[in-house]
C-alpha atoms as a PDB file:
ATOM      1  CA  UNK A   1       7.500 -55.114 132.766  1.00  0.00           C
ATOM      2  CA  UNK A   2       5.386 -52.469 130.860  1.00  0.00           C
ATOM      3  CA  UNK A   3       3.693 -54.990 127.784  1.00  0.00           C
ATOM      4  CA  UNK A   4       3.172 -54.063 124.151  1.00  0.00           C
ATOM      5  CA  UNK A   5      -0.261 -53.570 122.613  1.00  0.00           C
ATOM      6  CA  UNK A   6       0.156 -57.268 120.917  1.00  0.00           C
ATOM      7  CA  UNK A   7       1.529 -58.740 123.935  1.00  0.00           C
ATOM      8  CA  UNK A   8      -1.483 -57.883 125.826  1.00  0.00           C
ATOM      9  CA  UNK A   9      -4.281 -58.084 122.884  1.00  0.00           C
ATOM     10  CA  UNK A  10      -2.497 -61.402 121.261  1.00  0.00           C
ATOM     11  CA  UNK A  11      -3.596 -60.146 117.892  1.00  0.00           C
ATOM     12  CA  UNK A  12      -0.483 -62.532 116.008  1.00  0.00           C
ATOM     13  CA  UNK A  13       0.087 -59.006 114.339  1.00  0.00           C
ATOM     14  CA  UNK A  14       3.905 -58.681 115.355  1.00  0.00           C
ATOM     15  CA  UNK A  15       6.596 -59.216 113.659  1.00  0.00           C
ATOM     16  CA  UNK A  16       6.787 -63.005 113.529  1.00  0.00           C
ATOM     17  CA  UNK A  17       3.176 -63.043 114.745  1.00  0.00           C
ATOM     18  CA  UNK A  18       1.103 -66.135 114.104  1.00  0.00           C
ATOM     19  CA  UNK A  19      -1.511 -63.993 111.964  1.00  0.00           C
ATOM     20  CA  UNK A  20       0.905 -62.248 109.258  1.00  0.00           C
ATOM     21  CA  UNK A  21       0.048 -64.404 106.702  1.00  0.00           C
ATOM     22  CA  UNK A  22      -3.663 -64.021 107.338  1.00  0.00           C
ATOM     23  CA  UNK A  23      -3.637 -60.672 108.066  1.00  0.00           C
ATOM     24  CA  UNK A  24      -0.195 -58.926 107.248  1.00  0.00           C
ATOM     25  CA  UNK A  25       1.874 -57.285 110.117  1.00  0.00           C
ATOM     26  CA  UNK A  26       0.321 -54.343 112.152  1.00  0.00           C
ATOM     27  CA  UNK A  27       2.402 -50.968 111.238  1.00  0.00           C
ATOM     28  CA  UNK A  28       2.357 -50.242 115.242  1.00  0.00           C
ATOM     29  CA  UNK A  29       5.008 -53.352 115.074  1.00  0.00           C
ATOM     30  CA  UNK A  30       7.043 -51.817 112.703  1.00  0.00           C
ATOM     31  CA  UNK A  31       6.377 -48.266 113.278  1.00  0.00           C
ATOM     32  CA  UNK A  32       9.890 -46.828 114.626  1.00  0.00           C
ATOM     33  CA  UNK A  33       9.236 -43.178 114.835  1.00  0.00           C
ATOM     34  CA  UNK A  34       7.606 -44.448 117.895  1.00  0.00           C
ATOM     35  CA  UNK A  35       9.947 -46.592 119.510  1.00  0.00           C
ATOM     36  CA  UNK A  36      10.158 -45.574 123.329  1.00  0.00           C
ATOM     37  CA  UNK A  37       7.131 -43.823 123.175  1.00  0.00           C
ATOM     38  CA  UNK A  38       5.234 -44.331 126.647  1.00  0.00           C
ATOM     39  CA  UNK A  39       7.723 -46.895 127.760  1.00  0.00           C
ATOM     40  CA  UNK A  40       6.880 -49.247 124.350  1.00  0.00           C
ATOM     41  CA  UNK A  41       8.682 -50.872 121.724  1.00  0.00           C
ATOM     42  CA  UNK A  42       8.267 -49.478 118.145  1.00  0.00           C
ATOM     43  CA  UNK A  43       4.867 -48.380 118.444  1.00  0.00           C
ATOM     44  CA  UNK A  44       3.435 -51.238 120.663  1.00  0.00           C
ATOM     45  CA  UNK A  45       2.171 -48.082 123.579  1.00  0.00           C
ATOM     46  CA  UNK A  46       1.257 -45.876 121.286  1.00  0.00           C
ATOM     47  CA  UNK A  47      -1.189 -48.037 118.547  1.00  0.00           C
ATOM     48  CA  UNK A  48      -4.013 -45.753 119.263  1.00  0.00           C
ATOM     49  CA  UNK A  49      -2.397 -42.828 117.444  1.00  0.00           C
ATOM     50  CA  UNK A  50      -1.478 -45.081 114.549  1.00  0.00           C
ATOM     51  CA  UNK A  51      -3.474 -46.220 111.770  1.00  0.00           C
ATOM     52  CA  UNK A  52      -4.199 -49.695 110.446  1.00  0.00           C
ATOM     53  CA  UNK A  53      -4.306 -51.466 113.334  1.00  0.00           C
ATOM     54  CA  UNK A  54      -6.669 -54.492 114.088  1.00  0.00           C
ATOM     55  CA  UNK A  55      -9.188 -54.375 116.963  1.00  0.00           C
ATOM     56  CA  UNK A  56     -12.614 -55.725 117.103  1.00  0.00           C
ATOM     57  CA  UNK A  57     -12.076 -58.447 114.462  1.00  0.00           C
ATOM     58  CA  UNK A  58     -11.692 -55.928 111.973  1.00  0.00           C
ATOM     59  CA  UNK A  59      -8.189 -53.593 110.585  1.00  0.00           C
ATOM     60  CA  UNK A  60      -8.715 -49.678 111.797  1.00  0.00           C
ATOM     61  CA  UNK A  61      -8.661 -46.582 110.006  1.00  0.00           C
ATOM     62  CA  UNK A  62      -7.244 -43.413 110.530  1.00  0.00           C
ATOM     63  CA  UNK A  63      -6.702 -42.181 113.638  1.00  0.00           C
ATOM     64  CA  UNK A  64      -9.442 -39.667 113.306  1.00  0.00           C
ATOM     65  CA  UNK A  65     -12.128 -42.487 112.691  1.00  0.00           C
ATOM     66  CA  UNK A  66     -10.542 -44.564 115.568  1.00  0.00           C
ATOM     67  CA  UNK A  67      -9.744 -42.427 118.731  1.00  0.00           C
ATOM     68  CA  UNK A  68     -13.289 -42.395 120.078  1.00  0.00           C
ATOM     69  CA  UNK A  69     -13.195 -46.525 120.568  1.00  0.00           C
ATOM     70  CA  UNK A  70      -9.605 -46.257 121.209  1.00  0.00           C
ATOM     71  CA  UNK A  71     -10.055 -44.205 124.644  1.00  0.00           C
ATOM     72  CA  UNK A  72     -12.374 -46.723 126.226  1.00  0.00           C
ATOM     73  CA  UNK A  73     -10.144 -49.595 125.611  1.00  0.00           C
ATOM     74  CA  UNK A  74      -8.768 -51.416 128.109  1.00  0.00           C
ATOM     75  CA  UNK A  75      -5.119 -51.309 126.614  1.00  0.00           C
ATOM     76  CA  UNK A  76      -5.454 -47.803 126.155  1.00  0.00           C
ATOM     77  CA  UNK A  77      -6.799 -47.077 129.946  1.00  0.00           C
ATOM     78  CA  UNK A  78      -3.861 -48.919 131.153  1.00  0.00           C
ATOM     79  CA  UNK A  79      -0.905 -47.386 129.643  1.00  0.00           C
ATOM     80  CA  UNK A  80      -1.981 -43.913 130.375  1.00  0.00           C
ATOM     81  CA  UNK A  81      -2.118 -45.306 134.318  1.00  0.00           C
ATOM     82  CA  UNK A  82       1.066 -46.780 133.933  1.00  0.00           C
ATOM     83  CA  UNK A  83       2.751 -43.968 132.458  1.00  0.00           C
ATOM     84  CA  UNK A  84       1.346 -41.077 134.742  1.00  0.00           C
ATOM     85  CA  UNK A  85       2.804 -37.706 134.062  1.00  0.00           C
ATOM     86  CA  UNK A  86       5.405 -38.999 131.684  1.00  0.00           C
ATOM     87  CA  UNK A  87       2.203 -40.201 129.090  1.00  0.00           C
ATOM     88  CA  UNK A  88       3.065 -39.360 125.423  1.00  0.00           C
ATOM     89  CA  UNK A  89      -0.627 -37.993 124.682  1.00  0.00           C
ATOM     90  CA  UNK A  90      -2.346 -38.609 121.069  1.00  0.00           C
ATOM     91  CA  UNK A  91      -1.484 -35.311 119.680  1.00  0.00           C
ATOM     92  CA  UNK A  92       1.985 -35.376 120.966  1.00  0.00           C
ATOM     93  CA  UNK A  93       2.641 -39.145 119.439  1.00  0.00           C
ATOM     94  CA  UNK A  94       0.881 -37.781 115.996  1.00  0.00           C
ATOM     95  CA  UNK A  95       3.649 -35.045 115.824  1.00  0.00           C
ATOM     96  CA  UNK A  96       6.432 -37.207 116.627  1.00  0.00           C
ATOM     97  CA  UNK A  97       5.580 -39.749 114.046  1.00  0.00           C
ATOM     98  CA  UNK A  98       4.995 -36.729 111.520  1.00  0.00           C
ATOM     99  CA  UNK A  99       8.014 -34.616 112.081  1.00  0.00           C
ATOM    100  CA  UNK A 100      10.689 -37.288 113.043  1.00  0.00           C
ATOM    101  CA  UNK A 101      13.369 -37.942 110.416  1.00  0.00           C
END
């Protein structure tokens, strides 16, 4: 089974996460313009296109300021192995999330 960014990192960011109350919920757990995208739940394979999400002890900004660290991560490396020629790219995840109802 494919995992979920916060399966794999354990951030405690998901809904019911043990970090919410620390450190609110990441909006990749809630974000459902991107539910399905590269195999994930809400937005669980697709976090690097998605702002506000915690890596490196420390909540991300925009996707501009984040893509650079996000395409060396491990996470990142493995979903767009697992996914092959059906991988939702960046720019393609960025226009789903801005144009979907």
């Amino acid at each position: 089974m494919k995992k979920n960014c916060w399966e794999e990192k354990k951030c405690g960011r998901e809904l019911g996460g043990e970090k919410i109350k620390e450190m609110g919920v990441c909006p990749v757990a809630v974000a459902r313009k991107a539910n399905g995208l590269n195999s994930g739940k809400l937005g669980g394979r697709s976090c690097w296109a998605i702002a506000g999400t915690f890596c490196k002890e420390k909540v991300q900004g925009s996707f501009a300021t984040k893509l650079k660290e996000c395409t060396v991560c491990d996470f990142y490396q493995l979903v767009k192995k697992e996914e092959g020629a059906d991988y939702a790219s960046s720019l393609e995840i960025i226009e789903m999330l801005r144009t979907s109802g």
